[in-house]
C-alpha atoms as a PDB file:
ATOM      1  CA  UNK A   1       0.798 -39.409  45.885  1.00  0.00           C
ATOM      2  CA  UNK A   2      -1.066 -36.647  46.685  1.00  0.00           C
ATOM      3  CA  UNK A   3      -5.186 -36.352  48.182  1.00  0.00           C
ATOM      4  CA  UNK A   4      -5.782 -34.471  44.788  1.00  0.00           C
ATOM      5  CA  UNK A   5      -3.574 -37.007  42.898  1.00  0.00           C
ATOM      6  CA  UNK A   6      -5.576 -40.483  43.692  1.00  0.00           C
ATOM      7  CA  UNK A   7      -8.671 -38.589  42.067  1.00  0.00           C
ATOM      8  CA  UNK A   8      -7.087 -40.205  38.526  1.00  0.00           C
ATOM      9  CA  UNK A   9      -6.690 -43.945  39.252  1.00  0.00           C
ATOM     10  CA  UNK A  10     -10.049 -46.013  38.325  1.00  0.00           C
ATOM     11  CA  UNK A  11     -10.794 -49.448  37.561  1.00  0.00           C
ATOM     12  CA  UNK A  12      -9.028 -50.956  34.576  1.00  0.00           C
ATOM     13  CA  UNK A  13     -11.491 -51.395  31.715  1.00  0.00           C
ATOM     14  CA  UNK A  14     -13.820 -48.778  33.426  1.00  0.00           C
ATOM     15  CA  UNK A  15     -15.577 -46.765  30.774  1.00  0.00           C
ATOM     16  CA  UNK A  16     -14.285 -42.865  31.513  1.00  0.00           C
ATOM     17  CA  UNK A  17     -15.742 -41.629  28.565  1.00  0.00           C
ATOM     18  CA  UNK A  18     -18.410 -42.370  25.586  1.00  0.00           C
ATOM     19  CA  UNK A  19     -19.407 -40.368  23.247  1.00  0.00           C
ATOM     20  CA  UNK A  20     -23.044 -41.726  21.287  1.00  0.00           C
ATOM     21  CA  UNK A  21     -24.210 -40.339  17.531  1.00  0.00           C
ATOM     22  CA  UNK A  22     -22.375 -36.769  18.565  1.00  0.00           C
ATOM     23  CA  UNK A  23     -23.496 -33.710  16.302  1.00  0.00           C
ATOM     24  CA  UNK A  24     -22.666 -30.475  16.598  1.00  0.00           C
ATOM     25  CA  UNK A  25     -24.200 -27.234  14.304  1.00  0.00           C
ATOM     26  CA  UNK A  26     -23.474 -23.698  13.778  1.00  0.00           C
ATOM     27  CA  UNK A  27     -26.403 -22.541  11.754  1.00  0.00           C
ATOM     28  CA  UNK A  28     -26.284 -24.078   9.027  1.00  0.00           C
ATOM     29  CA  UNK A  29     -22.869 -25.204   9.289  1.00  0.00           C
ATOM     30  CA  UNK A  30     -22.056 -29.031  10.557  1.00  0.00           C
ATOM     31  CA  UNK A  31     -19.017 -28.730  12.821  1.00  0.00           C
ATOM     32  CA  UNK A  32     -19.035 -32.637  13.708  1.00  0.00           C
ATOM     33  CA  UNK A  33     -21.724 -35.014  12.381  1.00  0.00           C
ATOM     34  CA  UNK A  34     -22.908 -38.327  13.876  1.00  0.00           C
ATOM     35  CA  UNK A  35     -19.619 -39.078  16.273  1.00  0.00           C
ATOM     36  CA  UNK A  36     -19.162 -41.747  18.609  1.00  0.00           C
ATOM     37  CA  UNK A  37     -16.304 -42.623  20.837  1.00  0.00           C
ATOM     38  CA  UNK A  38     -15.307 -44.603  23.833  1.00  0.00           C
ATOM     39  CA  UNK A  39     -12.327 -43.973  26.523  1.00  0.00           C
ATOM     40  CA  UNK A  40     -11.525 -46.177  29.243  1.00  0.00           C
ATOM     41  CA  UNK A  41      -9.742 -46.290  32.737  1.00  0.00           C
ATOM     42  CA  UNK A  42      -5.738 -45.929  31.630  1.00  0.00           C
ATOM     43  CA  UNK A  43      -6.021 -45.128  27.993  1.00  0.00           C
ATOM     44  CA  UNK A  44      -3.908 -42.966  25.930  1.00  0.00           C
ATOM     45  CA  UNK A  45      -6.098 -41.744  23.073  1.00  0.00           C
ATOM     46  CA  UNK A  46      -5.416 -39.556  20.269  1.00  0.00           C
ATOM     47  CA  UNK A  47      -7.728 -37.423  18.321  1.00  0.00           C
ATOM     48  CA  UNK A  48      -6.263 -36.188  14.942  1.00  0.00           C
ATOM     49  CA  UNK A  49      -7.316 -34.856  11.844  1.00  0.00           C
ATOM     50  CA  UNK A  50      -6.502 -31.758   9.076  1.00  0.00           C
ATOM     51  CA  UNK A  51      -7.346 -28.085   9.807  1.00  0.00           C
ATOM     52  CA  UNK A  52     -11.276 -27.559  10.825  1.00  0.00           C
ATOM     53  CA  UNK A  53     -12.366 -31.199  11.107  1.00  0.00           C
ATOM     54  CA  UNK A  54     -13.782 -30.868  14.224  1.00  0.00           C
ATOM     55  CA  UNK A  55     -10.702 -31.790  16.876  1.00  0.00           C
ATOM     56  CA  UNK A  56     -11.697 -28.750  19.512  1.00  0.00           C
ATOM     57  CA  UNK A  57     -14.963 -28.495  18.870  1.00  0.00           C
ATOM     58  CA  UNK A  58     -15.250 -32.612  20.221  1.00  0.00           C
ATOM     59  CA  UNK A  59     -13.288 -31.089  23.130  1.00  0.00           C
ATOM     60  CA  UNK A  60     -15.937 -28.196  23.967  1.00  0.00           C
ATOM     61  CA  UNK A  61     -18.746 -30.593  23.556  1.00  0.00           C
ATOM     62  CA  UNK A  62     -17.253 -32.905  26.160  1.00  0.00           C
ATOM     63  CA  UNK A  63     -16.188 -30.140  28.638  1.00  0.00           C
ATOM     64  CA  UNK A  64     -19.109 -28.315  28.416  1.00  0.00           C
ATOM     65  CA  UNK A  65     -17.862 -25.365  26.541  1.00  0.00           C
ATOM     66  CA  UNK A  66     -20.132 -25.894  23.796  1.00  0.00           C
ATOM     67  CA  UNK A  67     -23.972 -28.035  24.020  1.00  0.00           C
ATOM     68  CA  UNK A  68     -24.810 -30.544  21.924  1.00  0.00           C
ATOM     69  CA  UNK A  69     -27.062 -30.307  19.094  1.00  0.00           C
ATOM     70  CA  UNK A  70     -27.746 -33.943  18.964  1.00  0.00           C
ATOM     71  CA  UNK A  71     -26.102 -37.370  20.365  1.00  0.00           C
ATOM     72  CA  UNK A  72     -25.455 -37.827  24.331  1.00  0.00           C
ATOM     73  CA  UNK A  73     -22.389 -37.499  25.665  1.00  0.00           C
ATOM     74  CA  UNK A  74     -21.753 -39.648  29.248  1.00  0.00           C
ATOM     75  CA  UNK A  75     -18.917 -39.974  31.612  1.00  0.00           C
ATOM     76  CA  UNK A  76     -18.480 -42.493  34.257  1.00  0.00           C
ATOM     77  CA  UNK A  77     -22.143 -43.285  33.031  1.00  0.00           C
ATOM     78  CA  UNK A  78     -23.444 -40.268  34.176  1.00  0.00           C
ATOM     79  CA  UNK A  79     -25.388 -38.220  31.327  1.00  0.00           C
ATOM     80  CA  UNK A  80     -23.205 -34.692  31.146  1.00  0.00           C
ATOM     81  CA  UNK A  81     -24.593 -33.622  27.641  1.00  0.00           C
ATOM     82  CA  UNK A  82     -25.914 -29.708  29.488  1.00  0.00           C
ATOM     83  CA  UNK A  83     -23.522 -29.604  31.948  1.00  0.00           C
ATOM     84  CA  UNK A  84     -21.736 -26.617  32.611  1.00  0.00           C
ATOM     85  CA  UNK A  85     -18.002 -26.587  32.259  1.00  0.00           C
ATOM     86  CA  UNK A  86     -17.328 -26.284  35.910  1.00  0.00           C
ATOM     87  CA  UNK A  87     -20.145 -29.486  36.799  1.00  0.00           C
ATOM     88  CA  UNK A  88     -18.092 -30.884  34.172  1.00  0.00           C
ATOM     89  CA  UNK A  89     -14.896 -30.453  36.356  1.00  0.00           C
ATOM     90  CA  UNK A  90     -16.152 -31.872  39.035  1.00  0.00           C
ATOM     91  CA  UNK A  91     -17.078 -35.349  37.294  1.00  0.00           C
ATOM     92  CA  UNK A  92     -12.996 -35.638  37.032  1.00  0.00           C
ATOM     93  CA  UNK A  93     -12.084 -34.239  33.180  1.00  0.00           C
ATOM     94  CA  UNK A  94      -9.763 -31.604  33.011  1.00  0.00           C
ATOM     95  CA  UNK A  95      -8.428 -29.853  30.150  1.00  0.00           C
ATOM     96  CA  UNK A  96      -5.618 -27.770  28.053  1.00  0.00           C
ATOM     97  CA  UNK A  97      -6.683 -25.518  24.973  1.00  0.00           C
ATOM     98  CA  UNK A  98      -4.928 -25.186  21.645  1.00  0.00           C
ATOM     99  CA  UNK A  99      -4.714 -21.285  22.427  1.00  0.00           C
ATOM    100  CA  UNK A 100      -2.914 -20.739  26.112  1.00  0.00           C
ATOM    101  CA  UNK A 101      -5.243 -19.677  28.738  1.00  0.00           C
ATOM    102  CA  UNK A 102      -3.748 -18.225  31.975  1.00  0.00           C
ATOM    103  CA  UNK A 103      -3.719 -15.808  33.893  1.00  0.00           C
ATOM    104  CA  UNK A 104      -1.042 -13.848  32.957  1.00  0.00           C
ATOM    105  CA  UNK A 105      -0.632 -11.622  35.770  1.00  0.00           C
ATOM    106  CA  UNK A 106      -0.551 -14.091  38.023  1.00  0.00           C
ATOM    107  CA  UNK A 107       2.604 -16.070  39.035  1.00  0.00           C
ATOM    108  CA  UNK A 108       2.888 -19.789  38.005  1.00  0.00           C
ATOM    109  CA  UNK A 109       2.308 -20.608  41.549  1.00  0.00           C
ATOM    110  CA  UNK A 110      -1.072 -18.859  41.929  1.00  0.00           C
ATOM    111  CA  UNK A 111      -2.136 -20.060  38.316  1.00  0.00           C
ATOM    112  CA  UNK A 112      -2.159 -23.754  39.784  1.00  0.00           C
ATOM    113  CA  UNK A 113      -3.373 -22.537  43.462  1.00  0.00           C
ATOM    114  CA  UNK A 114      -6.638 -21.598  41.082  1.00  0.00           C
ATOM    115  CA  UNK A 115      -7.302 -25.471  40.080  1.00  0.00           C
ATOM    116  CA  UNK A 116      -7.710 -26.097  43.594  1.00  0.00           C
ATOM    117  CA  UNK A 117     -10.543 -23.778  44.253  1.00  0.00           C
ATOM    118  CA  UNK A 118     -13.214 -26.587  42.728  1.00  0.00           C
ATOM    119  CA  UNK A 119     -11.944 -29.016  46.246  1.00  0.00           C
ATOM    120  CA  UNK A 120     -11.960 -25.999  48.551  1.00  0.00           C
ATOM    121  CA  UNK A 121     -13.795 -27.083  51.748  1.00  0.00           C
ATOM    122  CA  UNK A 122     -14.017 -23.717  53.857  1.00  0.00           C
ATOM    123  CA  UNK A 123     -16.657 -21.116  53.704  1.00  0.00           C
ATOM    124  CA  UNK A 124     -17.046 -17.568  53.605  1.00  0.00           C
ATOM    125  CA  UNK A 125     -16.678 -16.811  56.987  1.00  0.00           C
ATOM    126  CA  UNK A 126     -13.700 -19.203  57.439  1.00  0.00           C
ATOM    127  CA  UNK A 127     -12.159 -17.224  54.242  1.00  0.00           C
ATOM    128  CA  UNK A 128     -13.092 -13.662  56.274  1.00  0.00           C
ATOM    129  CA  UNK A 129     -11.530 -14.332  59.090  1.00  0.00           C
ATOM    130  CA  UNK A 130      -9.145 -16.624  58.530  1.00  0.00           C
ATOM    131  CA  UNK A 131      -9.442 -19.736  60.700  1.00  0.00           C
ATOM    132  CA  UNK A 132      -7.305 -22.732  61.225  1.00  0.00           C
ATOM    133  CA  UNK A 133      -9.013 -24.526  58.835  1.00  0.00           C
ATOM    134  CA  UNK A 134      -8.568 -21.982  56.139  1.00  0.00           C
ATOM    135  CA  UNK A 135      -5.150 -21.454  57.054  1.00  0.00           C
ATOM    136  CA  UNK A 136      -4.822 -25.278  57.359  1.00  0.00           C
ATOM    137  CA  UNK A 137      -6.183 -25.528  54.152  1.00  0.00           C
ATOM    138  CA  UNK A 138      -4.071 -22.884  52.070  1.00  0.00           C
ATOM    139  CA  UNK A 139      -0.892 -24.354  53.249  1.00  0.00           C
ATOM    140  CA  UNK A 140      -1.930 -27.639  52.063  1.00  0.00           C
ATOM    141  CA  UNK A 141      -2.549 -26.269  48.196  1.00  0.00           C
ATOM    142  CA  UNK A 142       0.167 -24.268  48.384  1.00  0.00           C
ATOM    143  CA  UNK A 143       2.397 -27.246  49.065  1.00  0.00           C
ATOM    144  CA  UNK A 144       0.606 -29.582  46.208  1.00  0.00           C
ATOM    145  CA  UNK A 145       0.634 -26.554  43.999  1.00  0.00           C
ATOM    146  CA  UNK A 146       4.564 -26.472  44.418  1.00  0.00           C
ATOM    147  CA  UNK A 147       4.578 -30.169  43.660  1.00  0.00           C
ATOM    148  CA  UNK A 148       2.692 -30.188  40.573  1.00  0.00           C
ATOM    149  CA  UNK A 149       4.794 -27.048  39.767  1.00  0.00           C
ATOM    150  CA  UNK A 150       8.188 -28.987  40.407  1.00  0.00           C
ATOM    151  CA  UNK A 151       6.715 -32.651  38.290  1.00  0.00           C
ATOM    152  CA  UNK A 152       6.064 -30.181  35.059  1.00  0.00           C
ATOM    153  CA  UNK A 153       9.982 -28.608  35.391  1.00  0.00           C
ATOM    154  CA  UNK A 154       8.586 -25.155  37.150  1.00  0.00           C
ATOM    155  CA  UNK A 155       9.491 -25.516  40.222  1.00  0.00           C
ATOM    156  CA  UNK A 156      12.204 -22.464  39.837  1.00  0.00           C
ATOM    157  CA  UNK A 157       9.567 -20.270  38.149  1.00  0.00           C
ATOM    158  CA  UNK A 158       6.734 -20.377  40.964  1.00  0.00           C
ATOM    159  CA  UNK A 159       6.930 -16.954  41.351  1.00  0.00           C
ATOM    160  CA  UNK A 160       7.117 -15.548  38.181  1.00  0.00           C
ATOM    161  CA  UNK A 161       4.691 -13.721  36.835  1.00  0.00           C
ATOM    162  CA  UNK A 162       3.146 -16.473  33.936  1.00  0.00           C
ATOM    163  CA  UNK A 163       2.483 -13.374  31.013  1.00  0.00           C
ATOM    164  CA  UNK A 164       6.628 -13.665  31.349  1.00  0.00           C
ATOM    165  CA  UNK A 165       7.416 -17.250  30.530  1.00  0.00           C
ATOM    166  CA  UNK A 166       8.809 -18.531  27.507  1.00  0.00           C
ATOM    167  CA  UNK A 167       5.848 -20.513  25.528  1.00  0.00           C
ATOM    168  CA  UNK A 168       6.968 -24.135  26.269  1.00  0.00           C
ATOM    169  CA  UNK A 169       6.734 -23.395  30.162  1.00  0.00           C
ATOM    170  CA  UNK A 170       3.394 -21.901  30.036  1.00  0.00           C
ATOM    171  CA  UNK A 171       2.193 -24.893  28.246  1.00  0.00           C
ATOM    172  CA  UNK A 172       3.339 -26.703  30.668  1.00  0.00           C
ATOM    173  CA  UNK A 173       2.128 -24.591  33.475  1.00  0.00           C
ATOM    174  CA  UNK A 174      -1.615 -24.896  31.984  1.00  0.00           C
ATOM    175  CA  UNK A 175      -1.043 -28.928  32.234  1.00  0.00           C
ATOM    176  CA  UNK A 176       0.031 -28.151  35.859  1.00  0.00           C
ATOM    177  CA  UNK A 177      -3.040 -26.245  36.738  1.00  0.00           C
ATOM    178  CA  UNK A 178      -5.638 -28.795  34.988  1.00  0.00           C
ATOM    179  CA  UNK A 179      -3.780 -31.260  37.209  1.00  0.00           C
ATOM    180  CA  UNK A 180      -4.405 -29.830  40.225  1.00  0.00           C
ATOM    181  CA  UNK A 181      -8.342 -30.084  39.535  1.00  0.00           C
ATOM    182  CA  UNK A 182      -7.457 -33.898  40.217  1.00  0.00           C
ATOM    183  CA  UNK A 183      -8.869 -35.180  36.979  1.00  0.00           C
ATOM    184  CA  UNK A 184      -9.281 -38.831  35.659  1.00  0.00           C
ATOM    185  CA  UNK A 185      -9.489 -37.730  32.244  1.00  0.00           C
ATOM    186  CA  UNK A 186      -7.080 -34.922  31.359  1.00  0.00           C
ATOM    187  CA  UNK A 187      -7.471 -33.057  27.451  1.00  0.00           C
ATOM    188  CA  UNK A 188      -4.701 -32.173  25.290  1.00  0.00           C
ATOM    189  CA  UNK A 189      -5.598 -29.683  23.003  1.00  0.00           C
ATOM    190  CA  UNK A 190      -2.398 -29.664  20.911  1.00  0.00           C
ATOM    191  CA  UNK A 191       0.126 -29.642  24.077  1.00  0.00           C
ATOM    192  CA  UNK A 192       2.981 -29.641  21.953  1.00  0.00           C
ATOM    193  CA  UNK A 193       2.301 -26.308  19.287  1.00  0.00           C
ATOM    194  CA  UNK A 194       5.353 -24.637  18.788  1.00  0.00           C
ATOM    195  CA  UNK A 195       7.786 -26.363  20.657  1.00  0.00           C
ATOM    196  CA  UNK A 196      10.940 -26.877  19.034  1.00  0.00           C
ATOM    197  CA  UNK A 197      12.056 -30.754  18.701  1.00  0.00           C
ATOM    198  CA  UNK A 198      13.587 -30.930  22.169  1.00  0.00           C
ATOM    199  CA  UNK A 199      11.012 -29.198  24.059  1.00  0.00           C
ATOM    200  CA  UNK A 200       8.256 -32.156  21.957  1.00  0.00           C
ATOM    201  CA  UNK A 201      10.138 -34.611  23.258  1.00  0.00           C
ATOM    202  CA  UNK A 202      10.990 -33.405  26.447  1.00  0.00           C
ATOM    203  CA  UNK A 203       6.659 -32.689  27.010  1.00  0.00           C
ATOM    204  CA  UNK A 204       6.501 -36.349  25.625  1.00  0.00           C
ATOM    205  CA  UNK A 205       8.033 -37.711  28.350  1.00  0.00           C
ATOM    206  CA  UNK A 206       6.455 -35.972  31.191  1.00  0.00           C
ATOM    207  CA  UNK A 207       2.877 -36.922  29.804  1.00  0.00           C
ATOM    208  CA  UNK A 208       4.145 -40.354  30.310  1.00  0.00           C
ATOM    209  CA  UNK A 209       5.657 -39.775  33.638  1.00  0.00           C
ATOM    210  CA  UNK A 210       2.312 -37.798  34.869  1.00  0.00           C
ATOM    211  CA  UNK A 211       0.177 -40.668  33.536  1.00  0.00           C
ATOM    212  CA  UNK A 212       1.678 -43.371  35.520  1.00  0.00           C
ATOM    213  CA  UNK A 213       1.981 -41.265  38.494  1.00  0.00           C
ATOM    214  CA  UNK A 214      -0.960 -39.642  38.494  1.00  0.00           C
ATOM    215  CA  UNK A 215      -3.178 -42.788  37.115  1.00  0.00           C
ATOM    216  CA  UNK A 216      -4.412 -40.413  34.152  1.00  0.00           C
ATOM    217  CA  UNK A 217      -6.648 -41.769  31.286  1.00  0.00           C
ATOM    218  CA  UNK A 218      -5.687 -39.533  27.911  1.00  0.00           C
ATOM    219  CA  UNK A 219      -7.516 -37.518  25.241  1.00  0.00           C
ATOM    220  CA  UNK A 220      -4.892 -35.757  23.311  1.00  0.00           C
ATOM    221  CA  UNK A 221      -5.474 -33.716  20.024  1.00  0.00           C
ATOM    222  CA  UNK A 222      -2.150 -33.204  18.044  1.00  0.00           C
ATOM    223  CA  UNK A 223      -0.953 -32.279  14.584  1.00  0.00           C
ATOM    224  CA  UNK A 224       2.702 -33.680  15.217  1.00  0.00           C
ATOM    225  CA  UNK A 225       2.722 -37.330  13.843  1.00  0.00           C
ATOM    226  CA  UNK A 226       5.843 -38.111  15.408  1.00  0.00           C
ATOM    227  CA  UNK A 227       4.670 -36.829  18.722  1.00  0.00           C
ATOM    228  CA  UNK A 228       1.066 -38.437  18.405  1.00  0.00           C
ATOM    229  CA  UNK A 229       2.284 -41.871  17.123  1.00  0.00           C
ATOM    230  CA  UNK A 230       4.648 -42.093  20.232  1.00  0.00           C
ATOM    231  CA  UNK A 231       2.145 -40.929  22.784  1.00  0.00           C
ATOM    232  CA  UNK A 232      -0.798 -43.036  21.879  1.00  0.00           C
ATOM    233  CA  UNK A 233      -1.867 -46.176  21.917  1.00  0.00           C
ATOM    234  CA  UNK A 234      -5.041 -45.588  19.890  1.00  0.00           C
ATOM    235  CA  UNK A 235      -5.852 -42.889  17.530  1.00  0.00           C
ATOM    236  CA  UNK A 236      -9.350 -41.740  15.840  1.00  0.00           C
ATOM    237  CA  UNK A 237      -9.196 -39.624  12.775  1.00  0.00           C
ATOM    238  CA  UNK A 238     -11.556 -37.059  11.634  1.00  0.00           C
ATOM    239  CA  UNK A 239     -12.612 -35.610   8.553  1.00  0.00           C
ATOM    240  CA  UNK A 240     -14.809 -32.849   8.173  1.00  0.00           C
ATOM    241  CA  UNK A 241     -16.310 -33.506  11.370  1.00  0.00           C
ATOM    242  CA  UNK A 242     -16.938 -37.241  11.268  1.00  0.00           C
ATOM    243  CA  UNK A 243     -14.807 -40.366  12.109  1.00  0.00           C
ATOM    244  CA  UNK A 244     -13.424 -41.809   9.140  1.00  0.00           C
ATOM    245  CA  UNK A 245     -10.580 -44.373  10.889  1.00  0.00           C
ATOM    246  CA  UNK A 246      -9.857 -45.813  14.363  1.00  0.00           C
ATOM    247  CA  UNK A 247      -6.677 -48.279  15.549  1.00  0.00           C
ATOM    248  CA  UNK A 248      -3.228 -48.098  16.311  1.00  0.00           C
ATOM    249  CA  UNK A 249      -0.783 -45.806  15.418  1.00  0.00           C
ATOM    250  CA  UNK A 250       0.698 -48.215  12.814  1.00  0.00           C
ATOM    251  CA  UNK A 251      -3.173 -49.152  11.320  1.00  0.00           C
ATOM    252  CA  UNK A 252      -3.779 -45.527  11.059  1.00  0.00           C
ATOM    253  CA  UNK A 253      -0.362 -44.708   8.804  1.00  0.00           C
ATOM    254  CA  UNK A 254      -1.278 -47.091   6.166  1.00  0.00           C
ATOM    255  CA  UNK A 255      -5.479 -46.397   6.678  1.00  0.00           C
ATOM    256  CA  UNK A 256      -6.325 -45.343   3.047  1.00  0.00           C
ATOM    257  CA  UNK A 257      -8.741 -43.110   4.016  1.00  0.00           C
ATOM    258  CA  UNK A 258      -6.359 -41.188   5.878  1.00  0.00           C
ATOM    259  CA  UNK A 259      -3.650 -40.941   3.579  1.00  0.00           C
ATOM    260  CA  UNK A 260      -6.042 -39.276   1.800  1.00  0.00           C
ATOM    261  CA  UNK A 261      -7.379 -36.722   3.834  1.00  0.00           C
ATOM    262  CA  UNK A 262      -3.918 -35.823   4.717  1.00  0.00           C
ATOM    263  CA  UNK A 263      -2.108 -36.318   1.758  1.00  0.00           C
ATOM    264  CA  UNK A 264      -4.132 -37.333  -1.396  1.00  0.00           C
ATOM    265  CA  UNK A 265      -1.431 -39.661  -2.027  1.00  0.00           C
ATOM    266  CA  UNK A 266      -1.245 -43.054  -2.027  1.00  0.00           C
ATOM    267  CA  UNK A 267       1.476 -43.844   0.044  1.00  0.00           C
ATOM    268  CA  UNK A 268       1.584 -44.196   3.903  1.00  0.00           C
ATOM    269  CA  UNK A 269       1.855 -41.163   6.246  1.00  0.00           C
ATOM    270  CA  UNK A 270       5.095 -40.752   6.869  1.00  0.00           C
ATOM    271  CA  UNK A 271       5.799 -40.792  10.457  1.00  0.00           C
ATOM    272  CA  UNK A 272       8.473 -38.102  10.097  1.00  0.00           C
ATOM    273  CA  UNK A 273       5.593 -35.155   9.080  1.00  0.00           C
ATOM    274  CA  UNK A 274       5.539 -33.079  10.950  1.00  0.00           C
ATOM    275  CA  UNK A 275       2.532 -31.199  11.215  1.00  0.00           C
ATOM    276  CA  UNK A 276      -0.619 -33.142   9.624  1.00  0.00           C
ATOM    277  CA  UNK A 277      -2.596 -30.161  10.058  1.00  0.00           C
ATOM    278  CA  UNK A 278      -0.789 -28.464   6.582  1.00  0.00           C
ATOM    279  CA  UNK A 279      -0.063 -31.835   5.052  1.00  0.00           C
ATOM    280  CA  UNK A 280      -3.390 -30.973   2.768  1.00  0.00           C
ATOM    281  CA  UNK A 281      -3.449 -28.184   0.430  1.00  0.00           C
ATOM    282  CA  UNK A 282      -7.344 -28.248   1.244  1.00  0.00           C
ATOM    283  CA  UNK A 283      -7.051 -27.382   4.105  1.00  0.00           C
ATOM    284  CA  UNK A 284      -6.556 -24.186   4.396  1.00  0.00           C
ATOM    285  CA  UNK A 285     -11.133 -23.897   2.796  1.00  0.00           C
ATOM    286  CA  UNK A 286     -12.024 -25.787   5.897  1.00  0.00           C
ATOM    287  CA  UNK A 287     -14.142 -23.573   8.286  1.00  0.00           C
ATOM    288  CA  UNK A 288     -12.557 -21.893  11.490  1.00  0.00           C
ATOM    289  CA  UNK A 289     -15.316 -22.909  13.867  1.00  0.00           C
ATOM    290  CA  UNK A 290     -14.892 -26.626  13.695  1.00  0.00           C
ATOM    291  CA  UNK A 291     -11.150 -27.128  14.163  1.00  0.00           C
END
């Protein structure tokens, strides 16, 4: 376990993550109405829902990305609604986005050296001219950047320029890098978008592997079903930007309300569909700017 590592662990039961009466607007469009939510310490949560119901744009209200036009958003009971995405950071949530963001220039390696820049404890000068503790200090991430590298299956890529990898290792490379932030609340904007079946379930695993090692509390949005039903524990459904089901994976299948949103059918979602994003022939009206 690493110094950046024992950032995740908190209290069991500790509330992470609430979300109170959460609207967002766009002129005069409604992106999410009225949406309230609760994560706590150890949680794996999923946040699903058809094309443009309002998946990311929850995400850039709670990391700061995007501000509130009403509700109040806290973590660890602290008020963040305002906050800017890097004060955001610091309060321990880290995140993923549905399209990759690295630096693709970059080598893997450096890419997750960047996540440690928020814990840097050197100055200017030390940075200028070097000192021991700088030095000290860059040895150390590189070291924890190599480890993080080698738990995501990178380890033999460090150096390669990230632009160049295939796209299941830069998804996992951006996991890497939001890791090394040393979150307690990491965000999963659709980790698993085209991945082939093997790659899914080999991701699945890993998210298991770096929640119990790494004492991470989950918010994970995901079109998959099969993936999302054997990741989460809970699951809360949206529909044109407000909550219309919570409960467990199996509660959610047979929800009525979300066999129709998905479906229109009658019968429950099948847990072999595989992407619940085009399971609606509606879908496709929805507007970009709230998916």
């Amino acid at each position: 376990m690493t110094e950046h590592v024992a950032a995740g662990f908190g209290r069991p039961g500790e509330r992470l993550l609430e979300l109170t009466g959460v609207t967002k607007r766009f002129g005069g469009l409604t992106a999410v109405s009225d949406v309230s939510l609760a994560l706590d310490a150890g949680e794996v949560v999923g946040l699903i829902g058809p094309n443009g119901a309002g998946k990311t744009t929850v995400f850039n209200l709670v990391t700061g990305v995007y501000q509130l036009t009403e509700g109040a958003i806290r973590v660890t009971g602290r008020a963040a609604a305002g906050l800017t995405p890097d004060r955001i950071t610091a309060l321990g949530i880290a995140r993923t986005f549905q399209n990759i963001r690295l630096f693709r220039e970059m080598s893997a390696l450096d890419n997750v050296r960047v996540g440690f820049n928020l814990s840097n404890n050197y100055g200017v000068f030390a940075g200028l001219f070097r000192t021991r503790k700088m030095r000290e200090r860059e040895a150390f991430v590189e070291a924890e950047a190599m480890k993080l590298l080698h738990t995501m299956g990178l380890g033999d890529l460090a150096h390669e320029k990230a632009g160049g990898l295939a796209y299941g290792p830069q998804r996992r490379l951006e996991i890497a890098r939001a890791l090394a932030t040393g979150p307690r609340l990491l965000i999963l904007d659709e980790p698993a978008a085209g991945m082939n079946p093997q790659e899914k379930d080999e991701l699945a695993k890993m998210i298991g592997e770096i929640r119990r090692s790494f004492g991470l509390t989950l918010l994970v949005i995901e079109h998959d079903m099969k993936f999302v039903m054997g990741l989460c524990e809970r699951i809360i459904v949206l529909d044109y930007g407000r909550v219309i089901a919570r409960g467990t994976p199996d509660e959610i299948r047979r929800d009525p309300a979300v066999i129709a949103a998905y479906l229109g059918a009658d019968e429950p979602v099948p847990e072999s569909a595989p992407e619940l994003g085009q399971a609606s022939a509606s879908d496709a009206s929805r507007a970009e700017v709230a998916s």
